[in-house]
Protein backbone atom coordinates (compact mmCIF):
# COMPACT_ATOMS: atom_id res chain seq x y z
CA UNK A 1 16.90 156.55 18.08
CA UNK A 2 16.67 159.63 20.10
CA UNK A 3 20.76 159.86 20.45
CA UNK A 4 20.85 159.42 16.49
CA UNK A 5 18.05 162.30 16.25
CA UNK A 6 20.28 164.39 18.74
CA UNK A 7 23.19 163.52 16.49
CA UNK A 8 21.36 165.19 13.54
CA UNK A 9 20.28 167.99 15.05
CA UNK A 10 23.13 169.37 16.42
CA UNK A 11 24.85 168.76 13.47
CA UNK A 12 22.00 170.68 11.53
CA UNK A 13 22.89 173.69 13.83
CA UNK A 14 26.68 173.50 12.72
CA UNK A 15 25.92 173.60 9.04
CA UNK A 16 24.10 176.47 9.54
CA UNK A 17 26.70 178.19 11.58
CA UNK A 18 29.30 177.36 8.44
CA UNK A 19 26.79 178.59 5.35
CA UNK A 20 26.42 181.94 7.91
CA UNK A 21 30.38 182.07 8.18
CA UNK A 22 30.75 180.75 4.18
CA UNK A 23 29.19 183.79 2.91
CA UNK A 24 30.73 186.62 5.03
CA UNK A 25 34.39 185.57 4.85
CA UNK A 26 34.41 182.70 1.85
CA UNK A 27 36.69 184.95 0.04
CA UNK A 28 39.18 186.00 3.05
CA UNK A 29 40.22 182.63 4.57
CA UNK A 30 42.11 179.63 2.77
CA UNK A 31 39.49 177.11 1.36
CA UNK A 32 40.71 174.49 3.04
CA UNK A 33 39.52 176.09 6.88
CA UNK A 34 35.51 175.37 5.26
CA UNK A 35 36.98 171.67 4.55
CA UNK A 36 38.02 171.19 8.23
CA UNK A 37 34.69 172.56 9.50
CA UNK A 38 32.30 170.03 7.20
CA UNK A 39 35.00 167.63 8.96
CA UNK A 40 33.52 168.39 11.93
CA UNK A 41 29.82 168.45 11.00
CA UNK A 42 30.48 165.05 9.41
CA UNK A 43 31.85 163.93 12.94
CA UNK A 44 28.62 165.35 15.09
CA UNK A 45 27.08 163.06 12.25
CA UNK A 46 28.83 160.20 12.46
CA UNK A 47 30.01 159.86 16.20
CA UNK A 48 27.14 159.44 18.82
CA UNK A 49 29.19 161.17 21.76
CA UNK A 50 31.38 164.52 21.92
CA UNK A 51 33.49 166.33 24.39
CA UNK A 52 31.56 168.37 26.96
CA UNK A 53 32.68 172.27 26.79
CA UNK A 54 31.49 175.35 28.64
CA UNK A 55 31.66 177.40 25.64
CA UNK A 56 29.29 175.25 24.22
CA UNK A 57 26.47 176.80 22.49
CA UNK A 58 24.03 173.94 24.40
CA UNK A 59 25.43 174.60 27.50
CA UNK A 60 24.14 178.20 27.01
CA UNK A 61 20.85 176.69 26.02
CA UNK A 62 20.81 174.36 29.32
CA UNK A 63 21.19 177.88 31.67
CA UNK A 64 18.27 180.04 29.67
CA UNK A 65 15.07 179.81 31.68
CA UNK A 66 12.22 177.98 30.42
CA UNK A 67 9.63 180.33 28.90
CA UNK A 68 5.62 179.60 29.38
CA UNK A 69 3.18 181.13 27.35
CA UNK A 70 0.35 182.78 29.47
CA UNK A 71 -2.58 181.71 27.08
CA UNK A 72 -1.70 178.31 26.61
CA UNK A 73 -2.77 175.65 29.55
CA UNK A 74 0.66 173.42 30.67
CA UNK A 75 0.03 170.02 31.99
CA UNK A 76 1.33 169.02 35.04
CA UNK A 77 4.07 166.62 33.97
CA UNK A 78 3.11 164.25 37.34
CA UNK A 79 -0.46 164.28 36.48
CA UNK A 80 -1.17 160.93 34.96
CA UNK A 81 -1.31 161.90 31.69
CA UNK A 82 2.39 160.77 31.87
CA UNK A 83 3.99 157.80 32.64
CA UNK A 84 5.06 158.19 36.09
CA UNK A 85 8.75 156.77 37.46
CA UNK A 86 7.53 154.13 39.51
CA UNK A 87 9.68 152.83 42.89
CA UNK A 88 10.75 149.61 43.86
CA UNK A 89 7.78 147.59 43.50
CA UNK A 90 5.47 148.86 41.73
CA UNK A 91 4.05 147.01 38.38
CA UNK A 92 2.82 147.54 35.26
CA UNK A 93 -0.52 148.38 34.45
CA UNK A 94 -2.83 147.53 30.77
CA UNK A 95 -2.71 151.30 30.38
CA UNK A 96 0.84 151.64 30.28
CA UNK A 97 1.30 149.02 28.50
CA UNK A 98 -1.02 150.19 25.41
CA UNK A 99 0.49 153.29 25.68
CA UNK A 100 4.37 151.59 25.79
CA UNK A 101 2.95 149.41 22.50
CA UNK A 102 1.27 152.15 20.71
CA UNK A 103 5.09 153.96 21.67
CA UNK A 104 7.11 150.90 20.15
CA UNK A 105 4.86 150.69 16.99
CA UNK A 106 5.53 153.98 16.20
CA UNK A 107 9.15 154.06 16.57
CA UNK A 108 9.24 150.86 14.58
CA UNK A 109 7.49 152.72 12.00
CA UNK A 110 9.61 155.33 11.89
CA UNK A 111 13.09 152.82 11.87
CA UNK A 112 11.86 151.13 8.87
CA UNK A 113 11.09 154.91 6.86
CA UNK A 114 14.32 155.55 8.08
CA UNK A 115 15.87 152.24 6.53
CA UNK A 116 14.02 152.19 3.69
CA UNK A 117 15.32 156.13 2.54
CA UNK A 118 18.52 155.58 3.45
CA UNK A 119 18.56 152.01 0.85
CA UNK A 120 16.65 153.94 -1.48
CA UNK A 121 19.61 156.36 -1.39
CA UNK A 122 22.52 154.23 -1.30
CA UNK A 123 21.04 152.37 -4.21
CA UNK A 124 20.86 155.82 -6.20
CA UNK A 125 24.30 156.53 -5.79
CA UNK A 126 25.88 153.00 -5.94
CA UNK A 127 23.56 152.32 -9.45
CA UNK A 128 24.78 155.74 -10.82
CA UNK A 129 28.38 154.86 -9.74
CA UNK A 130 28.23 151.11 -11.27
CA UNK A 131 26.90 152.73 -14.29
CA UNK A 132 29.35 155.47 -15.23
CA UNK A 133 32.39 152.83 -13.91
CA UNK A 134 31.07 150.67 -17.06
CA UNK A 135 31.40 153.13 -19.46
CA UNK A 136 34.79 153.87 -18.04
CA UNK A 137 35.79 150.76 -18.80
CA UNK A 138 35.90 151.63 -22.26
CA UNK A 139 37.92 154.17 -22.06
CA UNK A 140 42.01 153.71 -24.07
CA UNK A 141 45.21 154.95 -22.81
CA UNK A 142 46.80 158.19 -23.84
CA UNK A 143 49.96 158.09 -25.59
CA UNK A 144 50.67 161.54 -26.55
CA UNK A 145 54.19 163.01 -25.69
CA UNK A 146 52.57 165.74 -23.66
CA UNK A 147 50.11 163.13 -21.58
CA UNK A 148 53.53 161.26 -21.18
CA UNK A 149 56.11 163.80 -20.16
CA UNK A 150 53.14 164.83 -17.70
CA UNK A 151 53.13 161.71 -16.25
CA UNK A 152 56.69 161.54 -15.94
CA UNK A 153 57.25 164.80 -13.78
CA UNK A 154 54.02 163.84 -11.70
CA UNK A 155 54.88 160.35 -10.39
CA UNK A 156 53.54 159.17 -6.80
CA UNK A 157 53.39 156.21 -4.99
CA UNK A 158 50.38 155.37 -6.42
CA UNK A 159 49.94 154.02 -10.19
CA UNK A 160 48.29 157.43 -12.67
CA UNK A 161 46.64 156.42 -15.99
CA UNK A 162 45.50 159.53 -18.44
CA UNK A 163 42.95 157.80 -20.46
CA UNK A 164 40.74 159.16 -23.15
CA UNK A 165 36.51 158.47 -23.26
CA UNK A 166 34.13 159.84 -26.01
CA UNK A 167 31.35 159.28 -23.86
CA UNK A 168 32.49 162.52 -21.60
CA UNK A 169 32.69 165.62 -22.18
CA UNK A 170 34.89 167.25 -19.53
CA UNK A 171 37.64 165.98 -17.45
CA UNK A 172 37.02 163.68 -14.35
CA UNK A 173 39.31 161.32 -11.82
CA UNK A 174 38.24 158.53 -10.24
CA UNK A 175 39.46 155.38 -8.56
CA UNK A 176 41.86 155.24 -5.22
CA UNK A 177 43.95 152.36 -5.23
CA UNK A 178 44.27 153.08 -8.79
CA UNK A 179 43.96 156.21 -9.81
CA UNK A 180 42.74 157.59 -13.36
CA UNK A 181 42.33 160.84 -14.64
CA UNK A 182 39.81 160.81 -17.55
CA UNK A 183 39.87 163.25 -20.44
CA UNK A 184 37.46 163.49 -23.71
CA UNK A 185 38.13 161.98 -26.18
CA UNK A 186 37.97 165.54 -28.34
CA UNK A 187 40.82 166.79 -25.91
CA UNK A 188 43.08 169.77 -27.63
CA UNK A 189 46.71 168.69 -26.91
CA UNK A 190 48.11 171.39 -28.65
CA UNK A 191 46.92 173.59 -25.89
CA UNK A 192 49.47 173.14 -23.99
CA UNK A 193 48.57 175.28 -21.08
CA UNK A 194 45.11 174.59 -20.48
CA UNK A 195 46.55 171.31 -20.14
CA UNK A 196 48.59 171.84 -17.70
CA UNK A 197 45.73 173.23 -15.53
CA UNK A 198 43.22 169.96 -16.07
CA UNK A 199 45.71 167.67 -15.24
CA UNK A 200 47.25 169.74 -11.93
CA UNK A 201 43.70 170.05 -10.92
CA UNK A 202 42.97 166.17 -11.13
CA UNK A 203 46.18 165.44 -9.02
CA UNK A 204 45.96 167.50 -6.27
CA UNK A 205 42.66 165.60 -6.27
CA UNK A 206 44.38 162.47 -6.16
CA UNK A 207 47.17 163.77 -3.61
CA UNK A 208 44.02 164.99 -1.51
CA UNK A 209 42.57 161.17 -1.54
CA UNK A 210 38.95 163.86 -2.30
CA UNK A 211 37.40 160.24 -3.65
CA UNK A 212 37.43 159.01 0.18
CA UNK A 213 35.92 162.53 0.84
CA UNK A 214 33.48 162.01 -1.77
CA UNK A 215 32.46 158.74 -0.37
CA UNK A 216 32.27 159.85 3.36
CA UNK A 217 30.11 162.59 2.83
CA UNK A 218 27.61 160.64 0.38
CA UNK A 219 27.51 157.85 3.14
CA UNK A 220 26.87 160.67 5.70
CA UNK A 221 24.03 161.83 3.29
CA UNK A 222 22.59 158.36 3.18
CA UNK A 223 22.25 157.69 6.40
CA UNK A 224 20.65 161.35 7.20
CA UNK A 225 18.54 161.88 4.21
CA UNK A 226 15.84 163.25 5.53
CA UNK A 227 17.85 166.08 6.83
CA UNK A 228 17.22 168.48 4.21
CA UNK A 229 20.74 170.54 5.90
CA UNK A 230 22.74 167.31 5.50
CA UNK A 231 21.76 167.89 1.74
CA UNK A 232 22.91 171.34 1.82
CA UNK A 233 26.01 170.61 3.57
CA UNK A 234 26.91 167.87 0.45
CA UNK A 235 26.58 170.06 -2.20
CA UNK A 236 28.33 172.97 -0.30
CA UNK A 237 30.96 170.71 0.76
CA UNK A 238 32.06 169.08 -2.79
CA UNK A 239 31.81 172.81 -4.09
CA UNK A 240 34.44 173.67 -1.01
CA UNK A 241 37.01 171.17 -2.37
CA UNK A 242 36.77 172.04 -5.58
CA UNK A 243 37.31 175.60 -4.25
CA UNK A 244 40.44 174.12 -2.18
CA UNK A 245 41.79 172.56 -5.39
CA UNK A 246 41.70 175.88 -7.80
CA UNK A 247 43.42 177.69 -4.94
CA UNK A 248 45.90 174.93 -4.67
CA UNK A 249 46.02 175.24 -8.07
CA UNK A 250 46.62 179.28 -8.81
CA UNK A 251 49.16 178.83 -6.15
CA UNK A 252 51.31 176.04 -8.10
CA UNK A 253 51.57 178.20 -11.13
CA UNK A 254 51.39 181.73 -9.85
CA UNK A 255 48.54 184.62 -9.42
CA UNK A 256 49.01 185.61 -12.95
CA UNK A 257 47.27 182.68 -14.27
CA UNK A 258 44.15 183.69 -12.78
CA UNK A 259 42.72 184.42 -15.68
CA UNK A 260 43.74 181.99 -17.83
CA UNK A 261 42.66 179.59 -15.36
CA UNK A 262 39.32 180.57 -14.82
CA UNK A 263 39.04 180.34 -18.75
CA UNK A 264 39.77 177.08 -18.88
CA UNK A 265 36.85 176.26 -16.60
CA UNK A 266 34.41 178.50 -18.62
CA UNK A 267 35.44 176.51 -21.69
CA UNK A 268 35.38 172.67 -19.57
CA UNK A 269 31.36 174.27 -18.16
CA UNK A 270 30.58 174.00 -21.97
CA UNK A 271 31.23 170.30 -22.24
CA UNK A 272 30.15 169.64 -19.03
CA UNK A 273 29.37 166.20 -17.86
CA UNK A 274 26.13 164.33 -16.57
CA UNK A 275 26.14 164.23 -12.65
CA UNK A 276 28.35 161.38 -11.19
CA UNK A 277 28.30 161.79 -7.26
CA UNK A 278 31.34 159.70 -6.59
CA UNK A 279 34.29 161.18 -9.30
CA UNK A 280 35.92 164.83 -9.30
CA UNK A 281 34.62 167.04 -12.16
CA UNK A 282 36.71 169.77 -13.30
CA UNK A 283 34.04 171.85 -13.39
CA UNK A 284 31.44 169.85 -11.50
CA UNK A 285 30.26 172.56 -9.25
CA UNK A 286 28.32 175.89 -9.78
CA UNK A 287 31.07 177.91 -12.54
CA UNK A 288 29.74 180.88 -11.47
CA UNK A 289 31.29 180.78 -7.88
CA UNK A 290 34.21 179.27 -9.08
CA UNK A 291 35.54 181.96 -11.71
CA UNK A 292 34.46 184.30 -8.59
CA UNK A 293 36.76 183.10 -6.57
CA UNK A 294 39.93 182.44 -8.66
CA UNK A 295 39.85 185.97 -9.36
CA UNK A 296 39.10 187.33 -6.13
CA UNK A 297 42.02 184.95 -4.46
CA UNK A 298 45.07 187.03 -2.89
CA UNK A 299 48.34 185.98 -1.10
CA UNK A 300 47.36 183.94 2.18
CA UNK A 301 48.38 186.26 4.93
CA UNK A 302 49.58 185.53 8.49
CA UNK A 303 46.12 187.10 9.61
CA UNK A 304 44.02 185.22 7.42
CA UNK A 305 46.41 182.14 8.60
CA UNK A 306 45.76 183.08 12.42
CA UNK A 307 42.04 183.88 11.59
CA UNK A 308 41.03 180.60 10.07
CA UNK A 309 42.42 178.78 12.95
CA UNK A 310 40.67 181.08 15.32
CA UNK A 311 37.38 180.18 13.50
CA UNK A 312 38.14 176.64 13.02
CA UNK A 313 38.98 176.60 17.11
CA UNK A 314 35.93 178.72 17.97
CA UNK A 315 33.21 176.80 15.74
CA UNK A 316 34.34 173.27 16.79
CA UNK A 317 34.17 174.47 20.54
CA UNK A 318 30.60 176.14 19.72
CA UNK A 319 29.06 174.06 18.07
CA UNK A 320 30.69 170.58 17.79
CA UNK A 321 30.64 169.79 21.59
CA UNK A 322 27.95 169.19 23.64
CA UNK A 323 26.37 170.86 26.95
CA UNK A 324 28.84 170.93 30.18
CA UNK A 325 26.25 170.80 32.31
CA UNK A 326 23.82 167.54 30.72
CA UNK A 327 27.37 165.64 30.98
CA UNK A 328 28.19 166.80 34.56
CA UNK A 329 24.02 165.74 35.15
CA UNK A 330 24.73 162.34 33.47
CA UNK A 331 27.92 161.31 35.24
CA UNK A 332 26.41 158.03 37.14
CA UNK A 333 26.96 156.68 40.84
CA UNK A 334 28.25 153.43 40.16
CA UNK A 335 25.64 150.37 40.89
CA UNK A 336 27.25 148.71 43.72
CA UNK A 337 28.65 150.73 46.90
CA UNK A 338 31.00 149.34 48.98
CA UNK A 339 30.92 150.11 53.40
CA UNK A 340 33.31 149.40 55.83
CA UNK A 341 33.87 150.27 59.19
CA UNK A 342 31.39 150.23 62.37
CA UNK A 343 28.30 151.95 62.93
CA UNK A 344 30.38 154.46 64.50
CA UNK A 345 32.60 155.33 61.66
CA UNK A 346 31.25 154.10 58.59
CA UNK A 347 33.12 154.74 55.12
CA UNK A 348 31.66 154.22 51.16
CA UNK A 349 33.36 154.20 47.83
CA UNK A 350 31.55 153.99 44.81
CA UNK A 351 34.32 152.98 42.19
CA UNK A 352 35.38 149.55 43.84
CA UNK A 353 37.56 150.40 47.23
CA UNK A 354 39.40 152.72 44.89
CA UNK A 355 38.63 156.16 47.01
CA UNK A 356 36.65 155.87 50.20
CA UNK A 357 33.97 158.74 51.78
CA UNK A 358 32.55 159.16 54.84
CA UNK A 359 28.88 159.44 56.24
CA UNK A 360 28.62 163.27 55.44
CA UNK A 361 30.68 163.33 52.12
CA UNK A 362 28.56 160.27 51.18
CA UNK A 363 24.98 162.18 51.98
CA UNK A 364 26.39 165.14 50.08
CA UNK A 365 27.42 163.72 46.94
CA UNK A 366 24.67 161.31 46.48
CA UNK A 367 21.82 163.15 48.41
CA UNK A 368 18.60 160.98 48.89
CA UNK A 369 15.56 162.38 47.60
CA UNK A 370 13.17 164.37 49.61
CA UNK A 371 9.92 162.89 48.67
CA UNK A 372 6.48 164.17 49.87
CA UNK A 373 3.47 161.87 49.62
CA UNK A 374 -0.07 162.56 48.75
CA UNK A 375 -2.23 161.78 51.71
CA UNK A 376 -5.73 160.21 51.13
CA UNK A 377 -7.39 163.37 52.71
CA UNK A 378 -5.20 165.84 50.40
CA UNK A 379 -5.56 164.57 47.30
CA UNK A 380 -9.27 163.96 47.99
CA UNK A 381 -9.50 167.76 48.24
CA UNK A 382 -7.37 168.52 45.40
CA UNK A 383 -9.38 166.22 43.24
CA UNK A 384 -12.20 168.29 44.11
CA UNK A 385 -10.91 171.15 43.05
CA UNK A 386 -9.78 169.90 39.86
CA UNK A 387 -13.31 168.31 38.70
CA UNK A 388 -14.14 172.50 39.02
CA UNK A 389 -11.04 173.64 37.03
CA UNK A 390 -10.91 171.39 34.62
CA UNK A 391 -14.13 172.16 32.41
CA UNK A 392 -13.25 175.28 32.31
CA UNK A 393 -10.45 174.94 29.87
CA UNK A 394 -12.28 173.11 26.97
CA UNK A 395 -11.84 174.49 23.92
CA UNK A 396 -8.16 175.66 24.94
CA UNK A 397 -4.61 174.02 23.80
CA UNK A 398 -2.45 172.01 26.11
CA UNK A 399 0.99 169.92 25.82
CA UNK A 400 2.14 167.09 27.64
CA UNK A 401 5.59 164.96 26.82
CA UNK A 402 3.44 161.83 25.59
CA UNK A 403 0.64 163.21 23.62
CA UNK A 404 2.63 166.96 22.37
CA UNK A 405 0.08 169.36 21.73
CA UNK A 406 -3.67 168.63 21.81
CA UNK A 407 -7.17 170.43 22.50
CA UNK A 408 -9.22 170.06 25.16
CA UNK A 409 -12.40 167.96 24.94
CA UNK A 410 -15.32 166.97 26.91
CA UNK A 411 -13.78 163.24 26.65
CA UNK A 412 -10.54 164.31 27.94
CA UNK A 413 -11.24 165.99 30.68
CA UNK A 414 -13.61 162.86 31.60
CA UNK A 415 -10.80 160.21 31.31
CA UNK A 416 -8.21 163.03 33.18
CA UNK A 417 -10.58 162.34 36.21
CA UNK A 418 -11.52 158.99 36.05
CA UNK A 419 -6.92 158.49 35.89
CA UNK A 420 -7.47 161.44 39.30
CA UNK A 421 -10.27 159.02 40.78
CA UNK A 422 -8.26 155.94 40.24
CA UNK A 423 -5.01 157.37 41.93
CA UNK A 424 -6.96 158.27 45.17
CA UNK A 425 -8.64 154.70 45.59
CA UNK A 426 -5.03 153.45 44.79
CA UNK A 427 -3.67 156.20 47.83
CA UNK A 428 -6.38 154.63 49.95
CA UNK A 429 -5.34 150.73 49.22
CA UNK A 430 -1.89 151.50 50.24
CA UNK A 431 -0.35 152.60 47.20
CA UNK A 432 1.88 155.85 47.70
CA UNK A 433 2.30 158.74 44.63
CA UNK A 434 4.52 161.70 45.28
CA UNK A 435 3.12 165.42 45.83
CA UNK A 436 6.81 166.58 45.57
CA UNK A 437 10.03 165.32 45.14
CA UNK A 438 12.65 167.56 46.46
CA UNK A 439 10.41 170.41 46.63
CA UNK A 440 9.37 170.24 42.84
CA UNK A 441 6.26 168.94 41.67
CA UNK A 442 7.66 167.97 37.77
CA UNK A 443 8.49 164.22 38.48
CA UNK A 444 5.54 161.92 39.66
CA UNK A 445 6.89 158.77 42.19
CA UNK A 446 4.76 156.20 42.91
CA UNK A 447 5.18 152.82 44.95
CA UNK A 448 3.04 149.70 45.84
CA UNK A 449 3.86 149.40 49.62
CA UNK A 450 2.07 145.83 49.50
CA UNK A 451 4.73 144.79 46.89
CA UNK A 452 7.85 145.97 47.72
CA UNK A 453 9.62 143.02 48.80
CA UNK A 454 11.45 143.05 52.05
CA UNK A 455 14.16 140.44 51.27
CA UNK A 456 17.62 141.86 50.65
CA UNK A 457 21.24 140.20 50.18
CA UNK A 458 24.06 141.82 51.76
CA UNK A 459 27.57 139.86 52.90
CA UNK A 460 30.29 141.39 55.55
CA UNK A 461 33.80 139.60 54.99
CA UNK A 462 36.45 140.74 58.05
CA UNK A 463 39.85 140.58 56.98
CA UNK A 464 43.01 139.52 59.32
CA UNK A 465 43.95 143.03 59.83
CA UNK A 466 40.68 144.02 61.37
CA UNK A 467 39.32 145.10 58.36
CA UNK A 468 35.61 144.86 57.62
CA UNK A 469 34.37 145.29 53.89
CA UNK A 470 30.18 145.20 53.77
CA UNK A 471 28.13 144.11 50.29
CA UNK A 472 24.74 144.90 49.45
CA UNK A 473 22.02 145.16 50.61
CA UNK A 474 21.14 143.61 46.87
CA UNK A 475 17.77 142.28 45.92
CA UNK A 476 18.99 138.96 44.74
CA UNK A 477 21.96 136.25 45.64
CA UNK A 478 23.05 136.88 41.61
CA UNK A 479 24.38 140.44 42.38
CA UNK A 480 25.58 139.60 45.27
CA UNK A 481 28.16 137.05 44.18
CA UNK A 482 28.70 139.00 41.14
CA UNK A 483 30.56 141.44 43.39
CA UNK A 484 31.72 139.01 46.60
CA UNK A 485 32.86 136.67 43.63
CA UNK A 486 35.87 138.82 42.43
CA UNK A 487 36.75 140.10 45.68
CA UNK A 488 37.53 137.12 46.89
CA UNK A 489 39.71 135.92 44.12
CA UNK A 490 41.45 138.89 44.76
CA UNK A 491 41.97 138.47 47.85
CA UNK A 492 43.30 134.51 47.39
CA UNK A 493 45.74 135.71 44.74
CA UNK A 494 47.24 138.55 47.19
CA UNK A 495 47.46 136.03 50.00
CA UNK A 496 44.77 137.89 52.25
CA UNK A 497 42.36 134.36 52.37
CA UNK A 498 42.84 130.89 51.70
CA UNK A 499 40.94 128.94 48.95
CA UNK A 500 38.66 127.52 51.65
CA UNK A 501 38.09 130.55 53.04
CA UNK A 502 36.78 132.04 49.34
CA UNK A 503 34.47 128.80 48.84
CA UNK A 504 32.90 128.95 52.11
CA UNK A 505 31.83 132.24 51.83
CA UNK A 506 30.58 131.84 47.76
CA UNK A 507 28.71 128.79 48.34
CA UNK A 508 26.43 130.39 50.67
CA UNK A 509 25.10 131.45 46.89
CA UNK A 510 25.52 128.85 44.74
């Protein structure tokens, strides 16, 4: 849930990058650059991974220090008022648990909100669809010489229909496989022009496949209503392509029709039609910004050419990728290490025998932790301290990561303790909790030294050429032959070991 949260706010930050860049250079840039960039906002949507970049606006974010206000008390994040990464061993207590129910309740509560929006708006759309598709239905065939010869010059792979509807009052397509541009019923064929422009405009609609569009971006909307950008982002985005269609448009019959264009979607705004999310009004989209542009369109230059792919470049690398240094932090040691060698000269690999490291490249790509433990004594003395400290900030505001931001109370400072108390008789029955680990005192460790079993699987096969290839230590026969298990079929099929050989050595863990 959190990588689908991620997904949507990233993708949040985006749209507002593109309704900044929308209104300063709308007018400059071919309307089809703002098509590509919803493209990409519908991708951070849609896809739950992206490219790491260093000109990432996240990997910026990731290098700016972190800011503390001076009048607000900070919890310690390795005090027990959060859970604490526990070591080998250690087990679950009633506390946690509440706290890990009370934590899965409320993200199931919040999955089925999510579910039940995004039904509630799938049904609005699909019911409003269904509905306007009936009515279609009753639409006739046009048979008038100008519909005809139309048709005639405009022929694609795919099947066109002009059919006429009383029950609309201003053009509309719809259908893919099928196509079918729809025209009132009260359509003037003797103007021949304005004619000319409806049905151009419904085709490049058609060419454009803008019903998939359509259909993509109110499935995107669905699934992130409660985004109220997402929202923005759908109505900006169907008012882009009809923007990308007049231009396409003008350009077919010339900058002189400009006007005449635009006044055939001043007289289609008067008849315009109830909303129907899935088909392409002629003039579904706000008139107003519409006529603006038509008239304000020029030539496409080379710089305006260069420009929008400079901006199309920049943006996606900005804002559609994510932090370069959270995916260099997340790149993962693989689970099983391989050794070989003596104790003399020692060599690991991490990605299956593939590349091998010695002792000192080991150590410095996979450094161990430097861990410094609470004594009894110390955190006695601490704990002192803190029954002073700690009444003094009732009344103030505090955050932690599980509870966000609170007030002090009497209460809460009591059951802070009593957690303090019960660490230091757990420190004095064996258990061990981290003071620092590698210097910093943000993560909290903790380990049951009574528990931590001392039983380990490991397996050391010598090959005929002196070769010595080491497994484990693992905690359980299972992982073990899930890695010995493979090597030795390998090593049968490449003639290094006989059969035998392999089954003696596996049934050690069968």
């Amino acid at each position: 849930m959190s990588t689908f949260m991620n997904m949507s706010f990233t993708a949040a930050v985006m749209i507002v990058a593109i309704i900044v860049i929308r209104s300063l250079v709308i007018n400059k840039l071919p309307k089809k650059t703002f098509m590509v960039l919803w493209g990409g906002v519908v991708y951070r949507l849609l896809i739950p991974f992206s490219l790491p970049s260093p000109f990432s606006i996240y990997t910026w974010v990731d290098s700016l220090p972190l800011n503390n206000s001076n009048n607000v008390t900070f919890v310690n994040p390795s005090s027990p008022l959060t859970l604490p990464m526990n070591l080998v061993g250690s087990t679950s207590t009633s506390e946690v648990q509440s706290i890990n129910n009370h934590l899965s309740f409320a993200i199931s509560s919040i999955l089925v909100i999510w579910i039940m929006g995004m039904v509630i708006s799938a049904l609005y759309f699909i019911i409003t669809y269904v509905k306007c598709r009936r009515e279609f239905h009753a639409s006739l065939p046009v048979d008038h010489p100008v519909a005809l010869k139309w048709l005639d010059e405009h022929k694609l792979t795919r099947t066109i229909q002009i059919r006429q509807l009383d029950l609309i009052r201003s053009p509309l397509t719809y259908g893919i496989k099928h196509p079918v541009i729809l025209l009132p019923k009260n359509t003037d064929w003797s103007n021949v022009e304005q004619i000319q422009y409806i049905l151009m405009h419904e085709l490049v609609h058609i060419r454009r496949f803008d019903q998939i569009t359509k259909l993509i971006l109110t499935a995107v909307l669905c699934v992130h209503w409660f985004n109220p950008l997402v929202w923005v982002m759908y109505m900006l985005a169907n008012r882009d392509i009809e923007h990308s269609c007049d231009e396409t448009v003008v350009r077919s019959f010339g900058e002189t029709t400009k006007r005449a264009y635009a006044m055939s979607l001043i007289t289609m705004e008067e008849r315009k039609n109830k909303l129907n999310p899935l088909s392409n009004h002629f003039s579904k989209n706000a008139i107003e910004e519409r006529i603006m542009m038509i008239m304000k369109m020029k030539k496409t230059t080379t710089t305006a050419t260069v420009l929008a792919i400079v901006l199309v470049v920049g943006a996606t690398a900005v804002f559609a990728t994510s932090s370069a240094k959270s995916a260099g932090l997340n790149t993962n040691q693989d689970s099983s290490v391989l050794t070989r060698g003596d104790n003399d000269n020692i060599q690991y690999s991490t990605n299956g025998g593939k590349t091998w490291m010695n002792q000192v490249e080991y150590e410095a790509k996979y450094p161990v932790s430097d861990v410094e433990w609470w004594t009894y004594d110390e955190y006695k003395a601490w704990l002192e301290d803190e029954k002073i400290e700690l009444p003094k900030i009732i009344g103030g505001k505090a955050w932690t990561s599980g509870d966000g931001w609170f007030t002090w109370t009497q209460k809460r400072v009591d059951d802070v303790i009593a957690r303090y108390e019960k660490n230091l008789a757990d420190i004095k029955n064996g258990t061990k909790i981290s003071k620092t680990v590698n210097g910093q005192d943000d993560m909290m460790l903790s380990s049951n030294a009574t528990e931590i079993s001392t039983s380990v699987y490991s397996e050391t096969i010598s090959s005929d050429n002196g070769e010595v290839i080491s497994f484990g230590p693992f905690d359980t026969k299972e992982e073990l032959l899930a890695k010995v298990k493979p090597y030795c079929e390998q090593q049968v099929k490449q003639g290094n070991m006989t059969q035998r050989e392999a089954k003696e050595i596996l049934s050690k863990y069968n």
